[in-house]
N, C-alpha and C. Protein backbone atom coordinates (compact mmCIF):
# COMPACT_ATOMS: atom_id res chain seq x y z
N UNK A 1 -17.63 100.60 34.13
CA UNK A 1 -16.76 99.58 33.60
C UNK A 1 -17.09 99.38 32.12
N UNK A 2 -15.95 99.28 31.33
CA UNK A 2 -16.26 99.05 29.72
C UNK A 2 -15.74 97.61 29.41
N UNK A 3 -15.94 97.23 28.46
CA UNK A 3 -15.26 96.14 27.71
C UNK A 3 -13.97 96.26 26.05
N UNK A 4 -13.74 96.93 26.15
CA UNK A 4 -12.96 97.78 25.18
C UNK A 4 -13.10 97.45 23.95
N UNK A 5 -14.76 97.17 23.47
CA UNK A 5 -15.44 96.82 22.38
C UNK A 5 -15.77 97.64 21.75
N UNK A 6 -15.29 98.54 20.58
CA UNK A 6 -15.90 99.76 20.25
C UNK A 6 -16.90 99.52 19.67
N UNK A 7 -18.37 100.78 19.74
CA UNK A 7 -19.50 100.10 19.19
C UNK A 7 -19.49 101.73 18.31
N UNK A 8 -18.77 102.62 18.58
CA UNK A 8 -19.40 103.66 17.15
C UNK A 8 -17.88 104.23 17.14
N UNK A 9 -17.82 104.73 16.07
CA UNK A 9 -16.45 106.18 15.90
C UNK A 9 -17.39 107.62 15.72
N UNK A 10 -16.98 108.27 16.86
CA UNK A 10 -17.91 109.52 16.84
C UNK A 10 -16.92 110.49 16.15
N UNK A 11 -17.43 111.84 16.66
CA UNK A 11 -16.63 112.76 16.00
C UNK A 11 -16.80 114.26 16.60
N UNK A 12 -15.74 114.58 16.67
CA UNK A 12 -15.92 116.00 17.71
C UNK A 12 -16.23 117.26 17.14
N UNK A 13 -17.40 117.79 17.57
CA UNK A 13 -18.18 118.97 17.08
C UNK A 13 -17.71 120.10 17.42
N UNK A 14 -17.48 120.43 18.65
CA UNK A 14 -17.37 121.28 19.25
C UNK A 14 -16.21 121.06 20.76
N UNK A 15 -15.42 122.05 20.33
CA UNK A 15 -14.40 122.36 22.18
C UNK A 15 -14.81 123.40 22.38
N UNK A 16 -15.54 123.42 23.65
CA UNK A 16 -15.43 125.04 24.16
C UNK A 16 -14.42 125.07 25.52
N UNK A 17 -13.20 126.00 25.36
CA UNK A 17 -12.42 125.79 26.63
C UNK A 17 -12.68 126.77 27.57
N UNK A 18 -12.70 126.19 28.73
CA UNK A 18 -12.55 127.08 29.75
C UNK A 18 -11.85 127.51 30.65
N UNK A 19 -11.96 128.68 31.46
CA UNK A 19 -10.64 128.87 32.63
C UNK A 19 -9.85 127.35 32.96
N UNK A 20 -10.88 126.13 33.62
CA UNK A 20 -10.30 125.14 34.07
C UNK A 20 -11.24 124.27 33.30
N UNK A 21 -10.55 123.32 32.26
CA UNK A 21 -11.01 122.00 31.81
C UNK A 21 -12.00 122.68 30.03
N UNK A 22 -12.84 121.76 29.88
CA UNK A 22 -13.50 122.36 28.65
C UNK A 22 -14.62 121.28 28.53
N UNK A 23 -15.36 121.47 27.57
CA UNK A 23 -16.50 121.27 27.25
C UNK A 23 -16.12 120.17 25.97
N UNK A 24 -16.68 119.12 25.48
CA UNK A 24 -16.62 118.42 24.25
C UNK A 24 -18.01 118.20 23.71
N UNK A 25 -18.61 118.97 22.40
CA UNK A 25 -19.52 118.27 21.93
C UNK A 25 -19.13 117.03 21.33
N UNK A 26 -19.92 115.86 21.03
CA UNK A 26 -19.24 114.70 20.45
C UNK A 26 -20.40 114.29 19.43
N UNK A 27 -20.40 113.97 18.01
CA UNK A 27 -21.44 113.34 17.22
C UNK A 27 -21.61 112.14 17.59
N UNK A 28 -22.73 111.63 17.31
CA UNK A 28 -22.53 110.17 17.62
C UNK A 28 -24.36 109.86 17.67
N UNK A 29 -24.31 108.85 17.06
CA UNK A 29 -26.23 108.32 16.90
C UNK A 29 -26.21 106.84 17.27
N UNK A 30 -25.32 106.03 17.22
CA UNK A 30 -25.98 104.73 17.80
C UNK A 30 -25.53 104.43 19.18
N UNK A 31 -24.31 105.19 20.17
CA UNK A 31 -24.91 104.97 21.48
C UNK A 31 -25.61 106.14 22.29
N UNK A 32 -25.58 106.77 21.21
CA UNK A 32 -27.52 107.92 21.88
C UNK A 32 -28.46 106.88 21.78
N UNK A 33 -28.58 106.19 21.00
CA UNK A 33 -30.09 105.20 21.29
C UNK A 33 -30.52 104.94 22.80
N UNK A 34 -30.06 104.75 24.05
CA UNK A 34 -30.28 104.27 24.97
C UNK A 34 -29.54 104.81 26.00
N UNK A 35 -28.56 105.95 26.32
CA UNK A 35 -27.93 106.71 27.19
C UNK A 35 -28.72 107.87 27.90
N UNK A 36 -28.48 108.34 28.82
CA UNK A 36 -29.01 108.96 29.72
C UNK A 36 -28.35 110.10 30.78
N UNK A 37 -28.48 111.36 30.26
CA UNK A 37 -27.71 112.46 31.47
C UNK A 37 -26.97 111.48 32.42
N UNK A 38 -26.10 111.20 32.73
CA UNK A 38 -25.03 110.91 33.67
C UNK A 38 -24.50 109.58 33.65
N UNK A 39 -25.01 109.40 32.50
CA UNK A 39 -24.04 107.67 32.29
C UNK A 39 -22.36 108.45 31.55
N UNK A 40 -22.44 107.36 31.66
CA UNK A 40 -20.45 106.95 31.52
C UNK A 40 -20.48 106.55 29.92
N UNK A 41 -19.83 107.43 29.60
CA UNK A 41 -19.16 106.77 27.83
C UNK A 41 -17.82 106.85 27.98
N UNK A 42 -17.01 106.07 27.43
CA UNK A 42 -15.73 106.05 26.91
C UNK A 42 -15.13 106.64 25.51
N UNK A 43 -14.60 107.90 25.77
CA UNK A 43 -14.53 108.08 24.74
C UNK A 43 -12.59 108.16 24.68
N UNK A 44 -12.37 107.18 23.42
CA UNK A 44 -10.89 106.94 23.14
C UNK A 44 -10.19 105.97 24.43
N UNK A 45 -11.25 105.85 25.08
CA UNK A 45 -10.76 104.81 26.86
C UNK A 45 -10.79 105.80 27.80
N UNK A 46 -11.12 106.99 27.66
CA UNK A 46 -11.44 108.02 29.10
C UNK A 46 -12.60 107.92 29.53
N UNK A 47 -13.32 107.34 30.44
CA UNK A 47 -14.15 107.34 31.09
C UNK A 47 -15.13 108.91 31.40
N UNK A 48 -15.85 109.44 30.30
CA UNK A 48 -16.59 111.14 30.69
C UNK A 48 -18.34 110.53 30.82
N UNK A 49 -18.42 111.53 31.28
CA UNK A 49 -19.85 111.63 31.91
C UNK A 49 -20.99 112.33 30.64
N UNK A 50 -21.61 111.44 30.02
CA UNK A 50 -22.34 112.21 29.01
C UNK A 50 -23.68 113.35 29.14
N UNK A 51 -24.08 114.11 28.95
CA UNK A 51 -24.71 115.39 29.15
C UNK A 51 -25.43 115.57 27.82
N UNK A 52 -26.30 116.45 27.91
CA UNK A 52 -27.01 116.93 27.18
C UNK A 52 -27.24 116.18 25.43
N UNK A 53 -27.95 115.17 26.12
CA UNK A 53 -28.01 113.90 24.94
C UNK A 53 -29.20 114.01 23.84
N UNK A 54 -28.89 114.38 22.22
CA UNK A 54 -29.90 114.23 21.74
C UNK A 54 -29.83 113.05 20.92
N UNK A 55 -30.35 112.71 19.76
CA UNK A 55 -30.03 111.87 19.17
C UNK A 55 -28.84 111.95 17.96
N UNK A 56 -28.53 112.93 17.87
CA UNK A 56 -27.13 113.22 17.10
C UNK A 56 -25.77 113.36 18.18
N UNK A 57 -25.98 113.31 19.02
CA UNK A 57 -25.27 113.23 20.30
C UNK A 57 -25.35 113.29 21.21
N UNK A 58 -24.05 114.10 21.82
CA UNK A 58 -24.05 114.11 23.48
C UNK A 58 -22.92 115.73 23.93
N UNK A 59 -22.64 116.09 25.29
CA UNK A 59 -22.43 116.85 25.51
C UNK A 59 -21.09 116.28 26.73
N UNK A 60 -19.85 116.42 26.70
CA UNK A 60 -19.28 116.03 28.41
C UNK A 60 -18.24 116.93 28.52
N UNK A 61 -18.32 117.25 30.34
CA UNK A 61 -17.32 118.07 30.99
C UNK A 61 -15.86 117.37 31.03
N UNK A 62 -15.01 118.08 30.66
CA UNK A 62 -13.52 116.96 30.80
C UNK A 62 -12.73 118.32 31.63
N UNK A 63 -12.41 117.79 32.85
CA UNK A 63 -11.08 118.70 33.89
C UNK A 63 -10.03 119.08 33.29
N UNK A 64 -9.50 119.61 34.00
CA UNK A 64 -7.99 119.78 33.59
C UNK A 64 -7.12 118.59 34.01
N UNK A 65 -7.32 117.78 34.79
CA UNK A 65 -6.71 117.01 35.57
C UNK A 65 -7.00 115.45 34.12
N UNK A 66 -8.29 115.25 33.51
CA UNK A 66 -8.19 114.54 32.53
C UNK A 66 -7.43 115.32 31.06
N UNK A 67 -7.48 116.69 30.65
CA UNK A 67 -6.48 117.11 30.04
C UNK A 67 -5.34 117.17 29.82
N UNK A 68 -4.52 116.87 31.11
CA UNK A 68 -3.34 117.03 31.78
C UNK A 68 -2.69 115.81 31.30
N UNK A 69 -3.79 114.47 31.75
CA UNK A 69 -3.02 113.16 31.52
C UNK A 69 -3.55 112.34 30.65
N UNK A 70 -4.19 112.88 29.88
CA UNK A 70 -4.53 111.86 28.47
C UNK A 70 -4.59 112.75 27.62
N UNK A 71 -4.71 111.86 26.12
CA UNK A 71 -5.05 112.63 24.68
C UNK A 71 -5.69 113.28 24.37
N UNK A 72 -6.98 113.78 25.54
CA UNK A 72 -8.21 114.43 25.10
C UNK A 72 -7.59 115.92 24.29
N UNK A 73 -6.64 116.42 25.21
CA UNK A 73 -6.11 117.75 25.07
C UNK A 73 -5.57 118.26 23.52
N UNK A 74 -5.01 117.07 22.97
CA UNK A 74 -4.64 116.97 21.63
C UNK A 74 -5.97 116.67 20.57
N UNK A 75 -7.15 116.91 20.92
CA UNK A 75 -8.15 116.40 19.69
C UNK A 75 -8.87 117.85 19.18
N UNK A 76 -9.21 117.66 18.02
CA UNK A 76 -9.65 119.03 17.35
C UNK A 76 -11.04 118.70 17.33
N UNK A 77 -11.71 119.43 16.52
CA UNK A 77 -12.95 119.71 15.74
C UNK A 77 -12.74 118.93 14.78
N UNK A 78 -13.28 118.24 14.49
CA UNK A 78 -13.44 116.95 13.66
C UNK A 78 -12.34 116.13 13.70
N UNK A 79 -12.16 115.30 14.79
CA UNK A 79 -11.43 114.54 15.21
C UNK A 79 -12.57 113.38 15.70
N UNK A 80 -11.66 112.38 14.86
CA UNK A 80 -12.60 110.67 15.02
C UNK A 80 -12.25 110.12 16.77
N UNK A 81 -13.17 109.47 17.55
CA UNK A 81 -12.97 108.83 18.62
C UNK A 81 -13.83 107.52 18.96
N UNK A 82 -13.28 107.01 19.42
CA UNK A 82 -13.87 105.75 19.65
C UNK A 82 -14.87 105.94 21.27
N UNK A 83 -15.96 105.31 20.69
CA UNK A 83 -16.69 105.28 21.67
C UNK A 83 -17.43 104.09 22.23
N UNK A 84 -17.71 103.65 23.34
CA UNK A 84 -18.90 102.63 24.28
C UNK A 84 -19.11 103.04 25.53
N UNK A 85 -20.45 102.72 25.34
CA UNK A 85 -20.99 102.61 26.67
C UNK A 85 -20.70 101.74 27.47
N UNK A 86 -21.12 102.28 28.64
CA UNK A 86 -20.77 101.13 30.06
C UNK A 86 -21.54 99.82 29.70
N UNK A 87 -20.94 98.97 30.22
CA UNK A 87 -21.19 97.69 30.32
C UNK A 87 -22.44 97.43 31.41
N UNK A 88 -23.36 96.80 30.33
CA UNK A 88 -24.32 96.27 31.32
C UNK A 88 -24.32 94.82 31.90
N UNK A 89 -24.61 94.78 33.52
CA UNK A 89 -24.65 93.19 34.26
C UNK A 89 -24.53 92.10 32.82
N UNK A 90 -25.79 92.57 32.75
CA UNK A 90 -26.73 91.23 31.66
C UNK A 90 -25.88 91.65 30.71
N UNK A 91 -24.42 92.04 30.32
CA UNK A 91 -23.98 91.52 28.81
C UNK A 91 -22.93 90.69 28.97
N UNK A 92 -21.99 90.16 27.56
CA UNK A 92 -21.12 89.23 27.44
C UNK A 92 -19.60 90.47 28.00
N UNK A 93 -18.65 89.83 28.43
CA UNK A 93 -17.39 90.64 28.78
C UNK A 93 -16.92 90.00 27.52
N UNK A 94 -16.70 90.77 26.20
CA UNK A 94 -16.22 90.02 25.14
C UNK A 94 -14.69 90.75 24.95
N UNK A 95 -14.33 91.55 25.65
CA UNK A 95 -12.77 92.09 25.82
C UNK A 95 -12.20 91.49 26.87
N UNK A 96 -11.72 92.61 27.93
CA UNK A 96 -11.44 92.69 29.16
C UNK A 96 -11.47 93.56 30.13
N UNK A 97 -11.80 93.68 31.33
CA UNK A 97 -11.89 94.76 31.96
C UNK A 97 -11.18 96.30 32.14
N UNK A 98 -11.92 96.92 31.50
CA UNK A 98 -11.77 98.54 31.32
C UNK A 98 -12.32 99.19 31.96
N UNK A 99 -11.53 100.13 32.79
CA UNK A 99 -12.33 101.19 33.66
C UNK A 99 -12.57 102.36 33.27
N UNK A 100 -11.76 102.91 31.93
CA UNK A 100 -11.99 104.23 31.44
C UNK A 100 -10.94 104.99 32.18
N UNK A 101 -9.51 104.51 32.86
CA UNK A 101 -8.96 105.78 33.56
C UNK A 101 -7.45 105.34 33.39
N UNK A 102 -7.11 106.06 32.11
CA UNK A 102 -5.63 106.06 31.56
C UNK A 102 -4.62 106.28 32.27
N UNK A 103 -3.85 105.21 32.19
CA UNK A 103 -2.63 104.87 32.86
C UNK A 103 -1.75 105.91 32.56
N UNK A 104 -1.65 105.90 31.17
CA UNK A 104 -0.05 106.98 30.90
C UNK A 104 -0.70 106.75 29.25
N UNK A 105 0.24 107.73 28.67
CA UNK A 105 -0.06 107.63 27.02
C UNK A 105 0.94 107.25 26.72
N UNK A 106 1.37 106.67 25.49
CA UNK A 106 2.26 106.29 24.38
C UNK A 106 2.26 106.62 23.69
N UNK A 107 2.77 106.38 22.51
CA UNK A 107 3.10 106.99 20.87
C UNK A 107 2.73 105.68 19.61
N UNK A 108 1.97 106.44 19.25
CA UNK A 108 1.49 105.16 17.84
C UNK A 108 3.01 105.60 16.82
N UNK A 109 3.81 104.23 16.59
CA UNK A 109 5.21 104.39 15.96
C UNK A 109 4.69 103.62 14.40
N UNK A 110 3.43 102.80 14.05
CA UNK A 110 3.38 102.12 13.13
C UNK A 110 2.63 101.38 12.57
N UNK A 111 1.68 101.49 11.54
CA UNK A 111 1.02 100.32 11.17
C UNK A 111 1.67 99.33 10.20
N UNK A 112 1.74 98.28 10.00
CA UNK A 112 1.94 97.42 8.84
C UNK A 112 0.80 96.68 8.09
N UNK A 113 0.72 96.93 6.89
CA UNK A 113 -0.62 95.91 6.68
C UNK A 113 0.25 94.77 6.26
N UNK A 114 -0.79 93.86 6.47
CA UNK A 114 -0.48 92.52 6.20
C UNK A 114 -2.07 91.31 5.33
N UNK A 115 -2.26 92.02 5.17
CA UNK A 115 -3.18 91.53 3.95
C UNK A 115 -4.54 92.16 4.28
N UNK A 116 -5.51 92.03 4.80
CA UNK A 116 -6.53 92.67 5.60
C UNK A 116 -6.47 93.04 7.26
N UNK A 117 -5.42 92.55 7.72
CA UNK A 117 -4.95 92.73 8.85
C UNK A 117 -4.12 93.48 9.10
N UNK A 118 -3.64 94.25 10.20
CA UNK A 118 -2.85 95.00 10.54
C UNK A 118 -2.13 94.90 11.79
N UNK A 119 -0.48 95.24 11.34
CA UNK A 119 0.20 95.31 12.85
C UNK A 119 0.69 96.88 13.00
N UNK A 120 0.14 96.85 14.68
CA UNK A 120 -0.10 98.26 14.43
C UNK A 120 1.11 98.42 15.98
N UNK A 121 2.21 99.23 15.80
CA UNK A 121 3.45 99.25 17.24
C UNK A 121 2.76 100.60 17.90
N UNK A 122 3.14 100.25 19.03
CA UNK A 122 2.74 101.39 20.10
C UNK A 122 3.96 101.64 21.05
N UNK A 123 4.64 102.73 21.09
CA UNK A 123 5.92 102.66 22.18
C UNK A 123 5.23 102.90 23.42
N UNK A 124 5.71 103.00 24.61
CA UNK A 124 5.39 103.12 25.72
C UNK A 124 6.73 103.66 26.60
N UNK A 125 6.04 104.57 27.49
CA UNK A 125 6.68 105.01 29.06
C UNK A 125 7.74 103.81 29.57
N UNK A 126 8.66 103.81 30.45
CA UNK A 126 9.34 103.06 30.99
C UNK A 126 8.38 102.01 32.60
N UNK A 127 7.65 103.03 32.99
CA UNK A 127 7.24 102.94 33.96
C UNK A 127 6.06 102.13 33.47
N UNK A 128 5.16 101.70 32.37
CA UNK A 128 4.25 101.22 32.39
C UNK A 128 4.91 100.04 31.59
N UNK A 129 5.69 99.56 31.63
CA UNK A 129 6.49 98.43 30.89
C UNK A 129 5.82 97.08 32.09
N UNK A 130 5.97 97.24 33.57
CA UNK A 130 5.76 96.65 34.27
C UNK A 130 4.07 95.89 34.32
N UNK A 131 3.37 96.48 33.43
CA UNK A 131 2.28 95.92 32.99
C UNK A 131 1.77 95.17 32.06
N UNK A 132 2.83 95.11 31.25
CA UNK A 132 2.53 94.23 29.84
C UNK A 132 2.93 92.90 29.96
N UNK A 133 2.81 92.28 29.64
CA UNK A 133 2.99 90.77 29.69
C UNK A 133 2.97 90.27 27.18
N UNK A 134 3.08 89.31 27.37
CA UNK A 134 3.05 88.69 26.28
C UNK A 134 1.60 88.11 25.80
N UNK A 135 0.85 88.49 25.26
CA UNK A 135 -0.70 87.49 24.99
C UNK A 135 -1.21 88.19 26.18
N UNK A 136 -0.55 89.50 26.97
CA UNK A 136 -1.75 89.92 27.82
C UNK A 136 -2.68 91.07 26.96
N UNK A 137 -3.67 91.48 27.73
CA UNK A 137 -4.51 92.76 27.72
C UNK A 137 -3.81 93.86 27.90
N UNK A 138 -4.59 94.72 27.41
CA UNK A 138 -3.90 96.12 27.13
C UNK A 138 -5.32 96.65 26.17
N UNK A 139 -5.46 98.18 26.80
CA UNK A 139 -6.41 99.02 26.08
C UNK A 139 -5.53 100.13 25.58
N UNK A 140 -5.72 100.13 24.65
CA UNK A 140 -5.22 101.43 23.45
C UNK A 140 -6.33 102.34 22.93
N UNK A 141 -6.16 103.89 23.33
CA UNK A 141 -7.43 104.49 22.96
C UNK A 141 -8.81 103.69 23.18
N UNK A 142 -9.01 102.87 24.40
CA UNK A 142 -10.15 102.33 24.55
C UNK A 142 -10.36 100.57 24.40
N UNK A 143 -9.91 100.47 23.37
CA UNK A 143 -9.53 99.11 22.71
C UNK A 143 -9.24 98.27 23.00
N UNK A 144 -9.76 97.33 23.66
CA UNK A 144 -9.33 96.14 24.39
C UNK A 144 -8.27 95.24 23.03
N UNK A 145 -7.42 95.07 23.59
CA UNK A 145 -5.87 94.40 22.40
C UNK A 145 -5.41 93.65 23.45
N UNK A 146 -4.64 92.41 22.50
CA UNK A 146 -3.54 91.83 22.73
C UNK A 146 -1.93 92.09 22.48
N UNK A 147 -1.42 91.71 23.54
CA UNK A 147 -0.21 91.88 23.14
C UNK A 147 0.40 90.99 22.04
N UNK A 148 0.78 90.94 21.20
CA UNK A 148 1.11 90.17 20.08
C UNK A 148 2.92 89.99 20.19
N UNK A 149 3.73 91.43 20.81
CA UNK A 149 4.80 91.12 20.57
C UNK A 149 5.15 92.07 21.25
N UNK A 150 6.71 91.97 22.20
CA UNK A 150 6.65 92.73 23.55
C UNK A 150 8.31 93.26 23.15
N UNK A 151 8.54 94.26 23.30
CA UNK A 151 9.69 94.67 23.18
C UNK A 151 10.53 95.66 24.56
N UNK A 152 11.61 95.83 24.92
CA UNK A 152 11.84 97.25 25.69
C UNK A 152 10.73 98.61 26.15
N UNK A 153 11.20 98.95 24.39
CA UNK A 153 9.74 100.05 24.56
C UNK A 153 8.96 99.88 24.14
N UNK A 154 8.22 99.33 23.41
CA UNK A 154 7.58 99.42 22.35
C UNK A 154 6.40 97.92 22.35
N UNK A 155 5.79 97.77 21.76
CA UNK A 155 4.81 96.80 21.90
C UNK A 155 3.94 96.40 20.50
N UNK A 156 3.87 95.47 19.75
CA UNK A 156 2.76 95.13 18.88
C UNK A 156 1.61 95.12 19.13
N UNK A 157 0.54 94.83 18.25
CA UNK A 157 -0.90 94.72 18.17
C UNK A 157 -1.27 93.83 17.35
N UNK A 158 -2.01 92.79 17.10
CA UNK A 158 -2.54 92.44 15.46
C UNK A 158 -3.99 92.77 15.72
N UNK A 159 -4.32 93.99 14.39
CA UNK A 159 -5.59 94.22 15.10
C UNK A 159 -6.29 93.49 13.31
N UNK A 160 -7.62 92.94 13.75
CA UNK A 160 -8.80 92.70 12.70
C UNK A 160 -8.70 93.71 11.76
N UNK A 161 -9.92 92.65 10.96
CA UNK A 161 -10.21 94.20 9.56
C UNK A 161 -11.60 94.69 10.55
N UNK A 162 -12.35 93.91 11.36
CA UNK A 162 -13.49 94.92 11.98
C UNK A 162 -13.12 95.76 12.78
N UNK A 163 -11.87 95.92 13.54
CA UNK A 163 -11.14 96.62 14.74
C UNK A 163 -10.52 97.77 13.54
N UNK A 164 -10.01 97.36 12.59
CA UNK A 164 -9.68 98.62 11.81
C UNK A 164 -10.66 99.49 11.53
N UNK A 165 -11.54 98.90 11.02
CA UNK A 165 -12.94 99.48 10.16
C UNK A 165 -13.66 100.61 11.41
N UNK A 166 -13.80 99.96 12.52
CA UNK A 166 -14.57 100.40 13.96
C UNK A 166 -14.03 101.07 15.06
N UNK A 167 -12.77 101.58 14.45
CA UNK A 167 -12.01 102.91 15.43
C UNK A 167 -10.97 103.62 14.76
N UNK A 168 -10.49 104.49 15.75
CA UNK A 168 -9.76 105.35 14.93
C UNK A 168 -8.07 104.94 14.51
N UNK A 169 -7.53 103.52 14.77
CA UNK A 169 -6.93 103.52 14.94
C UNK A 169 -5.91 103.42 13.31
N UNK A 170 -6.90 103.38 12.09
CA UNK A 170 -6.69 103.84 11.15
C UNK A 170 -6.42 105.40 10.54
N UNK A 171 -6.82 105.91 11.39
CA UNK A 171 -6.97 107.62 11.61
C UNK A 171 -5.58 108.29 11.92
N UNK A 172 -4.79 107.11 12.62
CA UNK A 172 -3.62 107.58 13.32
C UNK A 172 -1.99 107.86 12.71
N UNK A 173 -1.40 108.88 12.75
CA UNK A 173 -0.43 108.94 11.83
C UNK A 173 0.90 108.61 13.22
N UNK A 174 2.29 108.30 13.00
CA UNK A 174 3.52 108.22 13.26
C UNK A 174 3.66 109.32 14.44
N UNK A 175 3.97 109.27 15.55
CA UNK A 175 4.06 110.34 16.54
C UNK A 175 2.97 110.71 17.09
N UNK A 176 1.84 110.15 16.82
CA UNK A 176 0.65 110.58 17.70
C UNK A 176 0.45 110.16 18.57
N UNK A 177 0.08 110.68 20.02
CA UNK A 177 0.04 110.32 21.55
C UNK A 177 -1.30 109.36 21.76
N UNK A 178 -0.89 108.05 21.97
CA UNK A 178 -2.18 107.81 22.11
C UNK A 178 -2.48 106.63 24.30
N UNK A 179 -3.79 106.74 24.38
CA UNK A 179 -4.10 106.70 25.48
C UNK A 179 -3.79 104.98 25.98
N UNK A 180 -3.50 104.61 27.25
CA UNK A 180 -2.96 103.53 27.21
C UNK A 180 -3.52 102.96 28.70
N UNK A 181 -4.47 102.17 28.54
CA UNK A 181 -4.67 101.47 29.71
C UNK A 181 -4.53 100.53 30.63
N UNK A 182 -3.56 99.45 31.43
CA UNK A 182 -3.56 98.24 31.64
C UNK A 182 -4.26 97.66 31.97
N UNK A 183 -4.29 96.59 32.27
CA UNK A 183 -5.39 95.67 32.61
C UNK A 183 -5.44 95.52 34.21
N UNK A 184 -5.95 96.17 34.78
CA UNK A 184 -6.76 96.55 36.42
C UNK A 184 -6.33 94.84 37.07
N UNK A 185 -6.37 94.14 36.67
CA UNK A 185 -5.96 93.00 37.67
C UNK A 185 -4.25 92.86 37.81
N UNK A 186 -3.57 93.41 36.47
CA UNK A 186 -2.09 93.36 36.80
C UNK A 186 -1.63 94.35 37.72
N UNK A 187 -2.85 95.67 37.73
CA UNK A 187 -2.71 96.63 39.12
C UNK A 187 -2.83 95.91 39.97
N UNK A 188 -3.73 95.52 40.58
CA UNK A 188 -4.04 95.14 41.96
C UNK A 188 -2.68 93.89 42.27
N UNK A 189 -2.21 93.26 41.59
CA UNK A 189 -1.34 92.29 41.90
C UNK A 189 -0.19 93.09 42.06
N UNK A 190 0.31 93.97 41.43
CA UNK A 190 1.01 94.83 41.63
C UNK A 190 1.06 95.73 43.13
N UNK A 191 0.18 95.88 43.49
CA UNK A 191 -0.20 96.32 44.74
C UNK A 191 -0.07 95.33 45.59
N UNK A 192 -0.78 94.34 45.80
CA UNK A 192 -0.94 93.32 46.45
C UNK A 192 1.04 92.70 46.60
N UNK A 193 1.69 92.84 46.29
CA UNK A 193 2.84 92.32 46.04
C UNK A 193 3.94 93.78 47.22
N UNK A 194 3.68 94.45 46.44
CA UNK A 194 3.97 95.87 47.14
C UNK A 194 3.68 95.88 48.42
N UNK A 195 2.67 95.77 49.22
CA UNK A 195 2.09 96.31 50.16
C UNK A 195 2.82 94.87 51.38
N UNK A 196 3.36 93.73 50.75
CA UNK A 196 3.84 92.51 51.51
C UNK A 196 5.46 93.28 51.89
N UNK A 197 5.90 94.35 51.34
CA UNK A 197 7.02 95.17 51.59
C UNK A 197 7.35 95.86 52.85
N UNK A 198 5.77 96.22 53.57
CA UNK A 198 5.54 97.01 54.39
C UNK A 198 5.12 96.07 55.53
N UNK A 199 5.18 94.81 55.36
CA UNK A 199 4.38 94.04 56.62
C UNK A 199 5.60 94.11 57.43
């Protein structure tokens, strides 16, 4: 489980692809401080399994099945990503609950600055419309956000100057696919609602 707090912007060293899925080296030195062969990092909001950890990084296996349905597939060799570690008991939930396992992707359509701040639009799928709410949660590439402003397709952000500064979401140009998570309790209600269909 994450909090969609980014704590570094890493950077991708190395793809090695294979028959099925590929390999990601990832740079990254301040959540190597304290990670361990088989913990969970988030990288961009995908939930991978970190490997071969030194202090300039880390090493993780990504499927085809996470290729298939998120952004990983689109990132190069030196490509910026946002990264955190799993959430520990003993910390603050200073976002909202993130599991690391992307709903559907969208399209970054826009930033606006607005003085040190930024509004940044994200279009979206038809099918994940049913998750957004107004002033709800929503993870973007990882990012625990608010909804600021709700449209058909499309959706606002107002993100900080530290949320700019501390991911990639400055990195991002017009048409780029980016990863989109809802908020796990509007699932389960969603379900929970559904399943009263079948009684």
């Amino acid at each position: 489980m994450f909090t969609g707090l980014i704590e570094e912007l890493g950077v991708i060293e190395s793809i090695e692809r294979r028959d099925a899925g590929a390999v990601f080296r990832l740079g990254a030195t301040v959540i190597t401080s304290d990670i361990a062969n088989g913990d969970s990092i988030a990288v961009n909001g995908v939930c991978l399994t970190a490997l071969n950890i030194d202090k300039n990084g880390f090493s993780a296996d990504v499927s085809p099945e996470t290729l298939d349905r998120t952004t990983l597939d689109q990132l190069e060799v030196g490509s910026r990503v946002n990264l955190e570690r799993a959430l520990l008991a003993t910390q603050r939930l200073g976002g909202h609950i993130v599991q690391g396992h992307v709903d559907s992707t969208g399209e970054f359509l826009a930033a606006r600055d607005e003085g040190d701040f930024h509004t940044v639009t994200i279009g979206f799928d038809p099918e994940f419309a049913k998750y957004l709410v107004f002033k709800g949660s929503v993870a973007v590439e990882g990012i625990s956000l608010t909804v600021a402003a709700l449209r058909e397709a499309e959706f606002d952000i107002a993100v900080i100057p530290k949320t700019w500064e501390m991911t990639n979401l400055s990195t991002l140009s017009p048409g780029e696919r980016v990863n989109l998570e809802a908020d796990v309790i509007a699932k389960y209600v969603e379900r929970m609602l559904s399943a009263r269909n079948f009684e």
